[in-house]
N, C-alpha and C. Protein backbone atom coordinates (compact mmCIF):
# COMPACT_ATOMS: atom_id res chain seq x y z
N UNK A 1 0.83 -1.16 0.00
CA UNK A 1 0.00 0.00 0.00
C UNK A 1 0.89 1.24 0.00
N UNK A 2 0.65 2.09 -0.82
CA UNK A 2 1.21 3.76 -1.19
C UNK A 2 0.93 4.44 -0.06
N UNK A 3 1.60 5.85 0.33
CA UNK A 3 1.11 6.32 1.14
C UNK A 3 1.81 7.68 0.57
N UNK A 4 1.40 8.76 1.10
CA UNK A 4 2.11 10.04 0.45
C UNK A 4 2.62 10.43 2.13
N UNK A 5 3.46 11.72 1.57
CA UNK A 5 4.69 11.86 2.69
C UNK A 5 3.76 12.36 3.76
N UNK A 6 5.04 12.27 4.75
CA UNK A 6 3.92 13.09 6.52
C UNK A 6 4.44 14.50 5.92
N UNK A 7 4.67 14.97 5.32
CA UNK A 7 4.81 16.33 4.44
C UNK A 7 3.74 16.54 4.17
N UNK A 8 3.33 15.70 3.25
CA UNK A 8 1.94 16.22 2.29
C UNK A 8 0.87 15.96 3.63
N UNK A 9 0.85 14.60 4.08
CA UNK A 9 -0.03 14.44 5.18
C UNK A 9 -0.62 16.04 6.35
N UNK A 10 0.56 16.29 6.68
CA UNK A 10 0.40 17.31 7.70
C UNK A 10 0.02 18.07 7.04
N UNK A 11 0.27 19.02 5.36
CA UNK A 11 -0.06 19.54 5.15
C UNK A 11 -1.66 19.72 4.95
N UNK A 12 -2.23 18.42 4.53
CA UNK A 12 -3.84 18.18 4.24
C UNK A 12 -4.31 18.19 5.94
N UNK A 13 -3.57 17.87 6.49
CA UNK A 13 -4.52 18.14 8.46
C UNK A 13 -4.32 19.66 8.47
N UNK A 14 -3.20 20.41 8.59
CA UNK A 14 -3.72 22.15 8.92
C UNK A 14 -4.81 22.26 8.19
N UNK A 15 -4.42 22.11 6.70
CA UNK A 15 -5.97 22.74 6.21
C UNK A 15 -6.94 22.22 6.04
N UNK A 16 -7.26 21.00 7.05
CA UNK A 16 -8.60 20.34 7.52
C UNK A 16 -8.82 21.03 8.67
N UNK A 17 -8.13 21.10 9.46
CA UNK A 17 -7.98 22.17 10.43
C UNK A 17 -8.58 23.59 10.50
N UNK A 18 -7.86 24.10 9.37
CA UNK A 18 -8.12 25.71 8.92
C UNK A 18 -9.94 25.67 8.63
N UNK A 19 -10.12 25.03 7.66
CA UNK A 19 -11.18 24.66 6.99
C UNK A 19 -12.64 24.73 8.37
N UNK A 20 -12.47 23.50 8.93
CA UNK A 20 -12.98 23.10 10.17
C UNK A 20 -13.32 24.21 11.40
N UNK A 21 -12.47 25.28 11.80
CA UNK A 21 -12.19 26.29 12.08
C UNK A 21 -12.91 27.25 11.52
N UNK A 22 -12.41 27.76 10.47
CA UNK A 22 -13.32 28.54 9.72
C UNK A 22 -15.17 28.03 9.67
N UNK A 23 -15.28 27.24 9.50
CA UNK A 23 -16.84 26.62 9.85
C UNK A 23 -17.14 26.88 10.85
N UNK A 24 -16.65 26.65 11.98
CA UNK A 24 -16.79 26.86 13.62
C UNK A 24 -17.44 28.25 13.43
N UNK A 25 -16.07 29.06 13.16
CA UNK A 25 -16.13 30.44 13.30
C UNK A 25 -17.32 31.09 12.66
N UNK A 26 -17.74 30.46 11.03
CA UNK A 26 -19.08 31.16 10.18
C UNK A 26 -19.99 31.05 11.12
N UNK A 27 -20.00 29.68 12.12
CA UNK A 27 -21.93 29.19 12.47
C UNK A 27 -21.67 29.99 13.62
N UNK A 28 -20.75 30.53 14.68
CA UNK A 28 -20.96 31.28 15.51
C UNK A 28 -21.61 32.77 15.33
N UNK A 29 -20.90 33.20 14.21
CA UNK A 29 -20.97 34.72 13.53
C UNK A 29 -22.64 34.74 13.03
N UNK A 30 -23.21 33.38 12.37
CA UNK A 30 -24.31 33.53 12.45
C UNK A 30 -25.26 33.77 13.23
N UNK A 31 -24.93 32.88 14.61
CA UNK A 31 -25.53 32.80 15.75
C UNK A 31 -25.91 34.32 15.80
N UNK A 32 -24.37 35.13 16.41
CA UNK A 32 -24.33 35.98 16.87
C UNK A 32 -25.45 37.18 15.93
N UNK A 33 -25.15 36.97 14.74
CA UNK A 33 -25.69 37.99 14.34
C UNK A 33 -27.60 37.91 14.35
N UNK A 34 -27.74 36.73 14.19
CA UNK A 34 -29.30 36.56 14.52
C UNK A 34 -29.75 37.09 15.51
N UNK A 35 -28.95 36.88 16.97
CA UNK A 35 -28.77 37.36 18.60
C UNK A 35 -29.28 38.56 17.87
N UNK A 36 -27.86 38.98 17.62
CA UNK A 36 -28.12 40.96 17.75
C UNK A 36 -28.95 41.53 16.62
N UNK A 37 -29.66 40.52 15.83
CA UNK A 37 -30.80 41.12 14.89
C UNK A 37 -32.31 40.91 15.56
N UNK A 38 -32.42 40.18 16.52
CA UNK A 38 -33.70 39.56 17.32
C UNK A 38 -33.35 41.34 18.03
N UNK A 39 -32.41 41.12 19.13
CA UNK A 39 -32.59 42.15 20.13
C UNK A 39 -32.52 43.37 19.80
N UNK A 40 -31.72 44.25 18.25
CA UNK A 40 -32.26 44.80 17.52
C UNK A 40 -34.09 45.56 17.35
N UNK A 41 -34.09 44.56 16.92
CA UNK A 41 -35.71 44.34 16.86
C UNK A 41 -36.33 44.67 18.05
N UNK A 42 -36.42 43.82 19.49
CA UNK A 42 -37.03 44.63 20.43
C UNK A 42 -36.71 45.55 20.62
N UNK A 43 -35.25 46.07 20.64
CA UNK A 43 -35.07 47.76 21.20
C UNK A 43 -35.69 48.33 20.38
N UNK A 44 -36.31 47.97 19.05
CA UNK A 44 -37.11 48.78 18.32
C UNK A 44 -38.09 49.11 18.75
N UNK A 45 -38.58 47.87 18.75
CA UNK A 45 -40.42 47.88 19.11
C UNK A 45 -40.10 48.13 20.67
N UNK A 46 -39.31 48.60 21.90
CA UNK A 46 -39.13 49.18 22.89
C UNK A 46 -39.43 50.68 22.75
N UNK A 47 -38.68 51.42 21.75
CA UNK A 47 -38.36 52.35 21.43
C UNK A 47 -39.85 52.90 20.80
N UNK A 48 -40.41 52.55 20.05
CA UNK A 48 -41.66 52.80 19.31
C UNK A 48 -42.89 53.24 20.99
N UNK A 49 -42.81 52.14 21.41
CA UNK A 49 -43.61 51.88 22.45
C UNK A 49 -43.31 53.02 23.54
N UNK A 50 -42.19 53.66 23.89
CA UNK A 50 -41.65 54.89 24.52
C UNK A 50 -41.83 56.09 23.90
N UNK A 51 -41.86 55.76 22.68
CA UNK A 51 -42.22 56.90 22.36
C UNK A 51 -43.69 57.72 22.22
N UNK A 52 -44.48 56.98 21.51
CA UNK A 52 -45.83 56.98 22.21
C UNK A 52 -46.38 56.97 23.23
N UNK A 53 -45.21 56.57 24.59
CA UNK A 53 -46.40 57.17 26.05
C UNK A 53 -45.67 58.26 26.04
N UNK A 54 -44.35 58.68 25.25
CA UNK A 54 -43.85 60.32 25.44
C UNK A 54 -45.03 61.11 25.08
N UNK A 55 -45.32 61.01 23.45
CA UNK A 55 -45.74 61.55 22.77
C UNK A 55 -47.68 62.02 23.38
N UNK A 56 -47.90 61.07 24.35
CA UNK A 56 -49.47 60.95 25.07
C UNK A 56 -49.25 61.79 26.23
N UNK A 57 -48.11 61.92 26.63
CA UNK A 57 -47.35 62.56 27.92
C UNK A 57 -47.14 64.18 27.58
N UNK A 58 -46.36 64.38 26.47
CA UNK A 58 -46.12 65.73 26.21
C UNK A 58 -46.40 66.31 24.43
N UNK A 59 -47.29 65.90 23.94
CA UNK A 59 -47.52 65.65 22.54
C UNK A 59 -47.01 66.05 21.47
N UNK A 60 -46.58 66.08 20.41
CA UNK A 60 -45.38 65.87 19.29
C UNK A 60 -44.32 67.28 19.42
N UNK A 61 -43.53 66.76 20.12
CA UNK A 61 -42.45 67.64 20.34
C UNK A 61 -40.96 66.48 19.99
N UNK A 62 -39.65 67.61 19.83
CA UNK A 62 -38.50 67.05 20.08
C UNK A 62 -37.86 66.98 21.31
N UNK A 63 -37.22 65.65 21.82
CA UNK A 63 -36.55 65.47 22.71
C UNK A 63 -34.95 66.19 22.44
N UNK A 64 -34.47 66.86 23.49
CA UNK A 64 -32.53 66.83 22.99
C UNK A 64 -31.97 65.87 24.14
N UNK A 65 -31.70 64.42 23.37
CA UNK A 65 -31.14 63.35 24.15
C UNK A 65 -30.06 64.09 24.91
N UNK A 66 -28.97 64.99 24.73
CA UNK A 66 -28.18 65.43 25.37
C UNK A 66 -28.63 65.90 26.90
N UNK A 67 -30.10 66.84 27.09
CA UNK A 67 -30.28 67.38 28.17
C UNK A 67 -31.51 67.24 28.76
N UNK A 68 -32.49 66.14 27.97
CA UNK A 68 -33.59 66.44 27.99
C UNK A 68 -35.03 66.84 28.05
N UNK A 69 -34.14 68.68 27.07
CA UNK A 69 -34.55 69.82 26.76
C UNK A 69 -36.17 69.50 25.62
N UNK A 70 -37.31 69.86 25.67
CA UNK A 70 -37.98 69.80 24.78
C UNK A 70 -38.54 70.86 23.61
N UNK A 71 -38.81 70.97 23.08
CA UNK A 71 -39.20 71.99 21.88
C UNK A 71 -40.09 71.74 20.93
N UNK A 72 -41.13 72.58 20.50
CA UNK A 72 -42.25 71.61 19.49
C UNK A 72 -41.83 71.39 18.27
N UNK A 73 -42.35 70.59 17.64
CA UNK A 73 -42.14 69.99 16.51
C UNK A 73 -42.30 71.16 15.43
N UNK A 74 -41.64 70.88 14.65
CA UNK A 74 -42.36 72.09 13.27
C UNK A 74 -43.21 71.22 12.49
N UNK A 75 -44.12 71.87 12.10
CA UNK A 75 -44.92 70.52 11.45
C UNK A 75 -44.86 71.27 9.54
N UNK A 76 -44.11 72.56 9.40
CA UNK A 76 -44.03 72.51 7.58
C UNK A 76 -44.77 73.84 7.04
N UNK A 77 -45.88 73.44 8.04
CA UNK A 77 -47.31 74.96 7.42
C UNK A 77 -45.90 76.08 7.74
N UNK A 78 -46.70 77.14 6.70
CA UNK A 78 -46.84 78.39 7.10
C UNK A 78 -47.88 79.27 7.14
């Protein structure tokens, strides 16, 4: 029986290795990014939902996240 060198050998294990690795690494990155596209999503629909008891609270005005200072909205008319 033939066999090819522990040269070539080792070389085909790193990059079963590499390969293997890299897979690991894609299905985590997926994980992750689903994670932070779900929770994404609620801080949205969090955010929506805050804003509307603002908006029932002090009615269509701007917030200045820096101080928050309020001011009415311009709504365009003149």
């Amino acid at each position: 029986m033939s066999k090819i060198t522990k040269k070539e050998l080792k070389y085909l294990q790193e990059q079963d290795q590499q390969k293997q690795a890299i897979l690991h690494d894609l299905g985590l990155l997926q994980t992750q990014s689903h994670t932070l596209n779900h929770m994404f999503a609620e801080l949205m629909n969090e955010v929506g939902k805050n804003k509307l008891k603002l908006e029932d609270k002090y009615g269509n005005v701007n917030i200045d996240l820096s101080d928050g200072s309020i001011t009415p909205k311009e709504d365009g008319k003149k």
